[in-house]
N, C-alpha and C. Protein backbone atom coordinates (compact mmCIF):
# COMPACT_ATOMS: atom_id res chain seq x y z
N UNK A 1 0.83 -1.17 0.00
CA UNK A 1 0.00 0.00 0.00
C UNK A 1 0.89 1.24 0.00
N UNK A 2 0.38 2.30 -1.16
CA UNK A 2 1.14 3.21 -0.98
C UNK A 2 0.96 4.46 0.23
N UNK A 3 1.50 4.36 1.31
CA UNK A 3 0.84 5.38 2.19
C UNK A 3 1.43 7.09 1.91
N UNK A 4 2.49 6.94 0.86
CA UNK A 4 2.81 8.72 0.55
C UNK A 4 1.86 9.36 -0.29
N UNK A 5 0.71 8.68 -0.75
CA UNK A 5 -0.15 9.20 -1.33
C UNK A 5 -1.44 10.24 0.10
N UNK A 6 -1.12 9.38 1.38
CA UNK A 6 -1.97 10.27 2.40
C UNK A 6 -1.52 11.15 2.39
N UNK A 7 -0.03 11.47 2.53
CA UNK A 7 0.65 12.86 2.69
C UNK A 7 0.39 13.89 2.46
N UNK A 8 -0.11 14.03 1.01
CA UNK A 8 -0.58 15.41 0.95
C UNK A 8 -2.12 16.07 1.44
N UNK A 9 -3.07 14.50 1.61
CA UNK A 9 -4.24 14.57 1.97
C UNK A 9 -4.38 15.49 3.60
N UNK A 10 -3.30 14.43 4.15
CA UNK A 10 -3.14 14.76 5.84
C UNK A 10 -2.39 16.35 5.80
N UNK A 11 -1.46 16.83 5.07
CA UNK A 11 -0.83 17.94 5.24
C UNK A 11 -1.95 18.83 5.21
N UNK A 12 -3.09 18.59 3.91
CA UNK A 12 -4.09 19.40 3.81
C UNK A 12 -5.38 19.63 5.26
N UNK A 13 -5.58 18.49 5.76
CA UNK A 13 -6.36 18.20 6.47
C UNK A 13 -5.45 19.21 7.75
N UNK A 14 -4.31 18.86 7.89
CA UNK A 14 -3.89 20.05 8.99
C UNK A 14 -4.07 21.15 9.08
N UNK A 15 -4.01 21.47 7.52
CA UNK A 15 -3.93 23.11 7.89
C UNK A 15 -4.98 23.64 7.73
N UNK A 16 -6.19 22.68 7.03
CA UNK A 16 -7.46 22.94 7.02
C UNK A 16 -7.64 23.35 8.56
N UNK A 17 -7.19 22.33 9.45
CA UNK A 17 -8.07 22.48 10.84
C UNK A 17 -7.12 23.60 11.77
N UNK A 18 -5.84 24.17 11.12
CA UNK A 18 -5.41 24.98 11.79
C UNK A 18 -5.77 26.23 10.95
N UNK A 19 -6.51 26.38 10.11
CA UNK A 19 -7.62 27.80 9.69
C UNK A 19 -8.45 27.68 10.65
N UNK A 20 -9.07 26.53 10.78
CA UNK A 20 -10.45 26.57 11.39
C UNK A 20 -10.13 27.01 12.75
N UNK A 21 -8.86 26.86 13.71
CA UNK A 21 -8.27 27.30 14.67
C UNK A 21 -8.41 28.38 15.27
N UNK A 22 -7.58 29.16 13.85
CA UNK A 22 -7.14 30.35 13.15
C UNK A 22 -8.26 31.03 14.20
N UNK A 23 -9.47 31.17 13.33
CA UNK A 23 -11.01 31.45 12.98
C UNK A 23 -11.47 31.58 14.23
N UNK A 24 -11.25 30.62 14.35
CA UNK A 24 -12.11 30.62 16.30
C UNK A 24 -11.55 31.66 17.16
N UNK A 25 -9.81 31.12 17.08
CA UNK A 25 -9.25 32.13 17.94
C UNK A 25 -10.03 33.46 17.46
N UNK A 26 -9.77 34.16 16.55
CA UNK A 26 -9.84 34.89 15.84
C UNK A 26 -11.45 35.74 16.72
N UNK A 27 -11.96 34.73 16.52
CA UNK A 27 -13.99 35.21 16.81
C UNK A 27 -13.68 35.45 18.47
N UNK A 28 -13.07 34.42 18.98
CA UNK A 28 -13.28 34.80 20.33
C UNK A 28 -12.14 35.83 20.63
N UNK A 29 -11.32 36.21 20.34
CA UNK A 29 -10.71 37.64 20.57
C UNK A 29 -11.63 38.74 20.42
N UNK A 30 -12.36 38.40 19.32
CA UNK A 30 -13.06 39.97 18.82
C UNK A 30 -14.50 39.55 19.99
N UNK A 31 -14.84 38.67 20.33
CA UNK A 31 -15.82 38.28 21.75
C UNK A 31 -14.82 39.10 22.59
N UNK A 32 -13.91 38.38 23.14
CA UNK A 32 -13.29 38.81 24.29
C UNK A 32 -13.14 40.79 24.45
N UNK A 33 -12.60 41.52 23.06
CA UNK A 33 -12.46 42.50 23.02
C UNK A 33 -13.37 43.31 23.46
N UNK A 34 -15.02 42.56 22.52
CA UNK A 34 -16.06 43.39 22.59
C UNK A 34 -16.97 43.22 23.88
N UNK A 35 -16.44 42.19 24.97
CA UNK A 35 -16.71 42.02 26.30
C UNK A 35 -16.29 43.16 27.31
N UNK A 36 -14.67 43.26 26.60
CA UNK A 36 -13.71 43.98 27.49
C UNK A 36 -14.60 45.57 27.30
N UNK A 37 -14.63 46.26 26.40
CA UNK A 37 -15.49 47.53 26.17
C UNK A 37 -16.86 47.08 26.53
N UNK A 38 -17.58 46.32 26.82
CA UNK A 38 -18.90 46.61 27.18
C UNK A 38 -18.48 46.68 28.95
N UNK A 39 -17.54 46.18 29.40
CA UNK A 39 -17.40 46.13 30.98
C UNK A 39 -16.96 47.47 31.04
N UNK A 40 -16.10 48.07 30.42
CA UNK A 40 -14.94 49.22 30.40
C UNK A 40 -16.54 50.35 30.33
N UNK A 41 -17.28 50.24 29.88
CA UNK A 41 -18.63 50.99 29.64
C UNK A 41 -18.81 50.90 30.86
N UNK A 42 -19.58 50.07 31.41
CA UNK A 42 -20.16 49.85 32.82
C UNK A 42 -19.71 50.48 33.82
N UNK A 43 -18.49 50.27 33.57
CA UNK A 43 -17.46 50.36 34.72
C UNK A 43 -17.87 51.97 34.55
N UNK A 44 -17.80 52.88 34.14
CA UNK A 44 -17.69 54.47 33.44
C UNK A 44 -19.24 54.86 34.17
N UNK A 45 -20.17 54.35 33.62
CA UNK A 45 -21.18 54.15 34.45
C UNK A 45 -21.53 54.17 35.61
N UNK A 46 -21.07 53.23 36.24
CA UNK A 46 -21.35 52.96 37.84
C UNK A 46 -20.43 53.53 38.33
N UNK A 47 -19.50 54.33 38.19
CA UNK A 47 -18.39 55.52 38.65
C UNK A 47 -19.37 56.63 38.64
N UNK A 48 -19.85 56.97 37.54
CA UNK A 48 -20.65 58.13 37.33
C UNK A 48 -22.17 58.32 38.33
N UNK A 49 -22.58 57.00 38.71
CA UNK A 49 -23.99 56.66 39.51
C UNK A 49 -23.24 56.62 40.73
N UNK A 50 -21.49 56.38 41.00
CA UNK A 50 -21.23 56.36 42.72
C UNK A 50 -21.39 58.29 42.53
N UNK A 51 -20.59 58.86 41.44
CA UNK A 51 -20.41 60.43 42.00
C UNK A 51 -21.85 61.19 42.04
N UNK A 52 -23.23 61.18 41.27
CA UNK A 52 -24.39 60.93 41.38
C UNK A 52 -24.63 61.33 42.95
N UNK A 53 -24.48 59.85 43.12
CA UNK A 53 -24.96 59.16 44.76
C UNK A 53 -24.21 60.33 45.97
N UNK A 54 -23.16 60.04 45.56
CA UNK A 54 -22.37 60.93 46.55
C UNK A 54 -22.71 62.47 46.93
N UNK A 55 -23.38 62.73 45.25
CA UNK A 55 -23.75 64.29 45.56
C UNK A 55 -25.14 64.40 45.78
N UNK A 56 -26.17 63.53 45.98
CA UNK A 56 -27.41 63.20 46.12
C UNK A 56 -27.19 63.30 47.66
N UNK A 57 -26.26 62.10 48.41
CA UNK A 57 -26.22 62.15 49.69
C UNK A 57 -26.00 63.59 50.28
N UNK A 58 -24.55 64.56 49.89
CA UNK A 58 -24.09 65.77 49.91
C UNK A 58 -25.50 66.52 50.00
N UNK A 59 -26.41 66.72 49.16
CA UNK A 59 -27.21 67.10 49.35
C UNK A 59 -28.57 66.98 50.43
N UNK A 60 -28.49 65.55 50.64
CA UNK A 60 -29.31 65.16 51.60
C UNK A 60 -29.52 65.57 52.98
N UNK A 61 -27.72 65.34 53.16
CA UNK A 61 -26.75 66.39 54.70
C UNK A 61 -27.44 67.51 54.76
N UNK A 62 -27.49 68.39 53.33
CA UNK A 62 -27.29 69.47 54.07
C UNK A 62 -29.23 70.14 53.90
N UNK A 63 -29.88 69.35 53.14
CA UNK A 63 -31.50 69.59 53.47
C UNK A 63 -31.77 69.08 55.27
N UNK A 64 -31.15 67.85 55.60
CA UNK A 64 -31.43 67.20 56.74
C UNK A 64 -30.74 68.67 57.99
N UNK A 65 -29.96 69.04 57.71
CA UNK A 65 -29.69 70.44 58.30
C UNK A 65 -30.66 71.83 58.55
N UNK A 66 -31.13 71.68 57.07
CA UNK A 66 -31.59 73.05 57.25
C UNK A 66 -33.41 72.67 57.85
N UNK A 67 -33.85 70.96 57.77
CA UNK A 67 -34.68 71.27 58.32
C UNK A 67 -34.53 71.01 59.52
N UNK A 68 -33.35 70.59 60.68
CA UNK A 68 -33.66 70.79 61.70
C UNK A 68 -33.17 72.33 62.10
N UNK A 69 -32.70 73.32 61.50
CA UNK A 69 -32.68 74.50 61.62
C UNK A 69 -34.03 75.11 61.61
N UNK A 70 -35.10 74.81 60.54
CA UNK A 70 -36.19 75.12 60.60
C UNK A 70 -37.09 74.88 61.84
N UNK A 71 -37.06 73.46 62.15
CA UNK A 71 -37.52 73.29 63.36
C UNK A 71 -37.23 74.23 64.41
N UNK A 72 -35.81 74.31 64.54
CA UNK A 72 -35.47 75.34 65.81
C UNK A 72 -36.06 76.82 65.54
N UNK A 73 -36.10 77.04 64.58
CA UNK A 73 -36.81 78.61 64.61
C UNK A 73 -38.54 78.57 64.72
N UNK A 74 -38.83 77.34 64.25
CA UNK A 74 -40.47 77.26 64.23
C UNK A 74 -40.86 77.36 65.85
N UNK A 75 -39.69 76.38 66.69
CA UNK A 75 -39.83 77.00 68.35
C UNK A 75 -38.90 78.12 68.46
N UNK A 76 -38.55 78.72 68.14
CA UNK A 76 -38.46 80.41 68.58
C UNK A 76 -39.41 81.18 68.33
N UNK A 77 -39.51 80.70 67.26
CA UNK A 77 -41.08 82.14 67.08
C UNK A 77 -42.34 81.39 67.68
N UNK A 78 -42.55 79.92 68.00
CA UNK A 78 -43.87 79.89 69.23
C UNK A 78 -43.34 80.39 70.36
N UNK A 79 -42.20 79.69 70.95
CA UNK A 79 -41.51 81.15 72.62
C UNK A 79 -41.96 82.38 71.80
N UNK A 80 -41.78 83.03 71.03
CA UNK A 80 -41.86 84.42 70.86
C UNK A 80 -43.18 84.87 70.92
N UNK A 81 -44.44 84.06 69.98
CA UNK A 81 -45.57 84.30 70.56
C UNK A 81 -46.29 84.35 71.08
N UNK A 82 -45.69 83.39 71.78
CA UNK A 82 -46.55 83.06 73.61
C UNK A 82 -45.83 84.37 73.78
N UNK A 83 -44.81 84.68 74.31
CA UNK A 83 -44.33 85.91 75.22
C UNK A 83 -45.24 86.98 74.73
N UNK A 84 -45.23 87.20 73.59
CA UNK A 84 -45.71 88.64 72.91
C UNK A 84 -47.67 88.33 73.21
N UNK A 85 -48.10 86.90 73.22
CA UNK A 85 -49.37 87.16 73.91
C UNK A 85 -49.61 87.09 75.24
N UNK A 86 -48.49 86.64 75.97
CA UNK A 86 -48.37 87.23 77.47
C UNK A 86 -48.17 88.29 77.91
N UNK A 87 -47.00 89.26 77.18
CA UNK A 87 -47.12 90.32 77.30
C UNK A 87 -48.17 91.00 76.38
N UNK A 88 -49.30 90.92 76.23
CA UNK A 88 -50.39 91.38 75.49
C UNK A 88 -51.45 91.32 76.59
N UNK A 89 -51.80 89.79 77.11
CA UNK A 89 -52.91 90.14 77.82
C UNK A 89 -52.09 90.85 79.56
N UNK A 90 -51.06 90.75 79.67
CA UNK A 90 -50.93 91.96 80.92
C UNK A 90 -50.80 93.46 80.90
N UNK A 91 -50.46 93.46 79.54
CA UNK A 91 -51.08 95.14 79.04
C UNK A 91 -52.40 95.28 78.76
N UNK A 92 -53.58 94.59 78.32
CA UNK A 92 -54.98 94.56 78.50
C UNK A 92 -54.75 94.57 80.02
N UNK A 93 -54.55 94.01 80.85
CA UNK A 93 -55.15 94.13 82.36
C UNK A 93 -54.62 95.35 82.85
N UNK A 94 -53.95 95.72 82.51
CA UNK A 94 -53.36 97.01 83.50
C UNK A 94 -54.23 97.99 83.04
């Protein structure tokens, strides 16, 4: 049997399947790449939703401030109007 006649069959058959290799590698790089930029996105994203957050909170501080500032003046001016109608009805009595 002549087996140098496979030779060129099998040489072919190799490099057939090292295209097909080729190819794959090939697809899953451009997968892998187009993975790497959709994370590299995200990532840009959820940086942008922490600084967001951060200035949402920043803001939160300082409403949570001004309404307990409010509170404190809403009791100054009831002390103030009790006094001013205490001193009201003892100027009616006199």
């Amino acid at each position: 049997m002549g087996y140098s006649s496979f030779i060129p069959v099998l040489v072919s058959a190799v490099q057939e399947l090292k295209h097909l290799q080729d190819e794959k590698a090939f697809e899953q790089q451009a997968k892998l790449s187009e993975a790497e930029t959709k994370i590299s996105e995200q990532e840009k994203k959820l940086a942008e939703q922490d600084r967001k957050i951060a200035g949402q909170e920043a803001t939160n501080a300082r409403l949570t401030a001004l309404a307990t500032e409010m509170e404190a003046l809403k009791r100054v001016v009831a002390t103030m109007e009790e006094k001013r109608s205490t001193v009201q009805a003892v100027a009616l009595k006199q």
